[in-house]
N, C-alpha and C. Protein backbone atom coordinates (compact mmCIF):
# COMPACT_ATOMS: atom_id res chain seq x y z
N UNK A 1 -30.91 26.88 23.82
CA UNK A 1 -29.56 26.87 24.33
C UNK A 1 -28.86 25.54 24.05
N UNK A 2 -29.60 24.33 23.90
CA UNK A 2 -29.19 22.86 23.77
C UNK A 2 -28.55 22.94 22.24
N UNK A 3 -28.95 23.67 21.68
CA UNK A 3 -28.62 23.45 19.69
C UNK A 3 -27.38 24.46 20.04
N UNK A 4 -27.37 25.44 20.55
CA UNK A 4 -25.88 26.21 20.75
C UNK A 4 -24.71 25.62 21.34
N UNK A 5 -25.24 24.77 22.25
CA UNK A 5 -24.10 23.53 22.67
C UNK A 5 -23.28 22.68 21.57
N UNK A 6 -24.60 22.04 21.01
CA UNK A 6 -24.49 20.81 20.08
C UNK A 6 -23.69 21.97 18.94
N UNK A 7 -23.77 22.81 18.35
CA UNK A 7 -23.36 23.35 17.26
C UNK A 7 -22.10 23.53 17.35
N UNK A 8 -21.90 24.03 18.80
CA UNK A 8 -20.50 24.15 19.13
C UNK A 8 -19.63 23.07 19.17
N UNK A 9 -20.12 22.19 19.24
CA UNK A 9 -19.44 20.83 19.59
C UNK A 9 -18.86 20.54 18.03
N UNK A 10 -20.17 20.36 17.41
CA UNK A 10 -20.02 20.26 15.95
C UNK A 10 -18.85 20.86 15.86
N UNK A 11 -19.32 22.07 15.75
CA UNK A 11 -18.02 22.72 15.06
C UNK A 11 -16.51 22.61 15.30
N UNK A 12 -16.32 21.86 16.57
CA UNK A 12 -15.09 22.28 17.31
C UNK A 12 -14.62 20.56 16.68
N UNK A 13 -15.63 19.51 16.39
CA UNK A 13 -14.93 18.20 15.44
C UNK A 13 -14.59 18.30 14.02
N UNK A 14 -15.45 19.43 13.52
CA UNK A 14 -15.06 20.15 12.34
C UNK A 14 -13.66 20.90 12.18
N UNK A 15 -13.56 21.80 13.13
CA UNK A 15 -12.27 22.02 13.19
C UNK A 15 -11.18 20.86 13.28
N UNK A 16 -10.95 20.14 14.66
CA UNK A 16 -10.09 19.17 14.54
C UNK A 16 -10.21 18.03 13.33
N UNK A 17 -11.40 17.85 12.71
CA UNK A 17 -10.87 17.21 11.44
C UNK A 17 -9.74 17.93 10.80
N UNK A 18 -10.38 19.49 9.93
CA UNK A 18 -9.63 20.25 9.43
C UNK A 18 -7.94 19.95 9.68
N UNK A 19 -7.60 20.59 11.58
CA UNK A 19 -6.57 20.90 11.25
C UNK A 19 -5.80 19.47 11.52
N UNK A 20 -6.47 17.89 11.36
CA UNK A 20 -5.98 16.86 11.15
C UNK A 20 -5.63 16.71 9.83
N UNK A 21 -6.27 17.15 8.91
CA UNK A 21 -6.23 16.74 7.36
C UNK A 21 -4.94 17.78 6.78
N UNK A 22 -4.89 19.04 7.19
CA UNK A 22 -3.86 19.96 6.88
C UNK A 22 -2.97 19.43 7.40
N UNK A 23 -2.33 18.64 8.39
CA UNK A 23 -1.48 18.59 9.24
C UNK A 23 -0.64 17.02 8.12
N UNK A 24 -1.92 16.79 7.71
CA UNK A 24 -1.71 15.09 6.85
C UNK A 24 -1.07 15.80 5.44
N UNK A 25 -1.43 16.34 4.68
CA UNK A 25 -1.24 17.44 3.67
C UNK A 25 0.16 17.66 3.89
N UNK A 26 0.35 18.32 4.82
CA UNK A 26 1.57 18.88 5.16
C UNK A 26 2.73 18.07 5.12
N UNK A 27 2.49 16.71 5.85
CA UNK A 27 3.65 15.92 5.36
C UNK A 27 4.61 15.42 4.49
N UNK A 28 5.37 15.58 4.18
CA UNK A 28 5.68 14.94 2.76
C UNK A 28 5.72 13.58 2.95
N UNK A 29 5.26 12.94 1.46
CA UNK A 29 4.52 11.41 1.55
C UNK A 29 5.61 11.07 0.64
N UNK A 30 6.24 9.82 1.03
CA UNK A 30 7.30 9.17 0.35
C UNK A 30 6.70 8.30 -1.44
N UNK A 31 7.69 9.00 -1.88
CA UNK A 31 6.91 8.78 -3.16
C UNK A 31 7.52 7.11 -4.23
N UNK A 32 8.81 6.96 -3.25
CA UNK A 32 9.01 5.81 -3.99
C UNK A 32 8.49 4.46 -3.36
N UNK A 33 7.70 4.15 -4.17
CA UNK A 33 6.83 2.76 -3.56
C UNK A 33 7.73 1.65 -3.39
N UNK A 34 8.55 1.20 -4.16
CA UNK A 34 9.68 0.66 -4.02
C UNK A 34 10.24 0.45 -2.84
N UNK A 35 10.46 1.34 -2.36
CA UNK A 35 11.38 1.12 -0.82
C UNK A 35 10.18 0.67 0.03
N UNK A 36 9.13 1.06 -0.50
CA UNK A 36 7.57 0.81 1.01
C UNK A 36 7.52 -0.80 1.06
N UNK A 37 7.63 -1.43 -0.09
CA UNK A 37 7.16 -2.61 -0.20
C UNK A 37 8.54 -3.67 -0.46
N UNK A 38 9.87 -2.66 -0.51
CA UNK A 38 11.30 -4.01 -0.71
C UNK A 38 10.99 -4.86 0.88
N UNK A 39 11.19 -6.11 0.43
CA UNK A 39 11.24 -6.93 1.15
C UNK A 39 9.93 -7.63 2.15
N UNK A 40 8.82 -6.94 1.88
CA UNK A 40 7.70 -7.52 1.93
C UNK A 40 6.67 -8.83 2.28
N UNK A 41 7.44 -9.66 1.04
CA UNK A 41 7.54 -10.74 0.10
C UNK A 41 8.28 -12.06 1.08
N UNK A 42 9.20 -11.31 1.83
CA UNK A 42 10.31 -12.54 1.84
C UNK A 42 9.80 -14.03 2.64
N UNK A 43 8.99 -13.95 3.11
CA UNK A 43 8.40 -14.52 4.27
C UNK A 43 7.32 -15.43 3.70
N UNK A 44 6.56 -15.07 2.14
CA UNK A 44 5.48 -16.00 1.61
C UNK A 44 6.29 -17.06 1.50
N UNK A 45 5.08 -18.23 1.35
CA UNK A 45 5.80 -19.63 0.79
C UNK A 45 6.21 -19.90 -0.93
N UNK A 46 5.44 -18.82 -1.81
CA UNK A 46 5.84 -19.11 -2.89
C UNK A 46 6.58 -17.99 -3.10
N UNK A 47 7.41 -16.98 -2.44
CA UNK A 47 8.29 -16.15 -3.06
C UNK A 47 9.25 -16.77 -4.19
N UNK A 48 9.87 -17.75 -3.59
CA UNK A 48 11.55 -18.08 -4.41
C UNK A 48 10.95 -18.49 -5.49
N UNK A 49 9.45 -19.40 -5.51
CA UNK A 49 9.18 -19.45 -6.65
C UNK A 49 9.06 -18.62 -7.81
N UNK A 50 8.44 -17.42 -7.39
CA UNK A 50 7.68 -16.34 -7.80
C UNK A 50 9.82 -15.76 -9.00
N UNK A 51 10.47 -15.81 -8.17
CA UNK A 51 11.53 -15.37 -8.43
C UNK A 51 12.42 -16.21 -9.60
N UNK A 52 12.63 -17.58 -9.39
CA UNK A 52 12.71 -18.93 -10.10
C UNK A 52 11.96 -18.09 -11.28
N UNK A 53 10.53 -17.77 -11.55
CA UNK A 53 9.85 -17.90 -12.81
C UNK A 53 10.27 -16.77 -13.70
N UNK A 54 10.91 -15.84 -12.66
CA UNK A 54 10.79 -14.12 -13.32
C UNK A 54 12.57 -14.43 -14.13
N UNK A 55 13.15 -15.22 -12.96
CA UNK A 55 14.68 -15.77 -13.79
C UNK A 55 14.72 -15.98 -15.62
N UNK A 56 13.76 -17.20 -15.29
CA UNK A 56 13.56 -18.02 -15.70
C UNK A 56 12.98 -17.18 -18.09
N UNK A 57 11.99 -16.36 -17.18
CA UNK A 57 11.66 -15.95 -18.51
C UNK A 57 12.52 -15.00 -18.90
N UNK A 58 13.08 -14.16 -18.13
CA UNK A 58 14.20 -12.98 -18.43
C UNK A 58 15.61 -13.71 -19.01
N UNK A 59 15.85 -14.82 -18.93
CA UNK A 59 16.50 -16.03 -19.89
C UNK A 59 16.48 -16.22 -20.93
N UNK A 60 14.51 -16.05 -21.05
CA UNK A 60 14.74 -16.64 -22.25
C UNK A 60 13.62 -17.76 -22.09
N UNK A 61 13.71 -18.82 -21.02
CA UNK A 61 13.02 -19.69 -20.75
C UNK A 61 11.93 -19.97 -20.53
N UNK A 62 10.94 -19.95 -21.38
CA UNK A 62 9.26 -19.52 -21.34
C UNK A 62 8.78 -20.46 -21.39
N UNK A 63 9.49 -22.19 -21.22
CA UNK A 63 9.20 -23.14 -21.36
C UNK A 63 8.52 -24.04 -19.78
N UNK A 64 8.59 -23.07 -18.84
CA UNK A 64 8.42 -23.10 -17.56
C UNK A 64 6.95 -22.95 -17.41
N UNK A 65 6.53 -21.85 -18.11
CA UNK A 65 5.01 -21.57 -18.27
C UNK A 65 4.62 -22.58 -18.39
N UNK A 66 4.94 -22.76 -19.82
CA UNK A 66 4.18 -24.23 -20.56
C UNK A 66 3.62 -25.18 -19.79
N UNK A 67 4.73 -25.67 -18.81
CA UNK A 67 5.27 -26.76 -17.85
C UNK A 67 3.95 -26.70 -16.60
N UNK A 68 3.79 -25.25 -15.56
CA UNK A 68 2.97 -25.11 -15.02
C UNK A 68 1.50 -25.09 -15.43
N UNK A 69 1.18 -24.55 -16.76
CA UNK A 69 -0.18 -24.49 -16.97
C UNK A 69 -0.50 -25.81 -17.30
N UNK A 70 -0.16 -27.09 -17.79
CA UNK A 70 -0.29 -28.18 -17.89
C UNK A 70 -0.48 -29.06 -16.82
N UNK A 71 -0.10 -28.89 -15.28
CA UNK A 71 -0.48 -29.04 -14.16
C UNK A 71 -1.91 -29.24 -13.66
């Protein structure tokens, strides 16, 4: 009678996994990562840098690299 308990039990966390995972399924999951992660960033200490460098080569100016790896 003890294994008819336990089985039941089993089964009944089996179920609530289930209808946890369908229920997850079911959601629609936002697909643009973009919006998950805008603004993120703003708060590190090297953001503006990070931004400065991306300027910097989209310029043209790749002379910045140079500059840091010589550091």
């Amino acid at each position: 009678m003890a294994t008819n308990i336990s089985l039941e039990k089993r089964l009944a966390a089996v179920e609530a996994a289930i209808a946890q995972l369908q229920k997850h399924v079911a959601t629609p999951q936002s697909t643009n990562w973009l919006q998950e992660i805008a603004g993120s960033f703003k708060d590190e200490p090297g953001f503006e840098e990070v931004l400065a460098y991306g300027r910097a080569i989209r310029q043209g100016d790749e002379s910045i690299l140079e500059t840091r790896e010589e550091l």
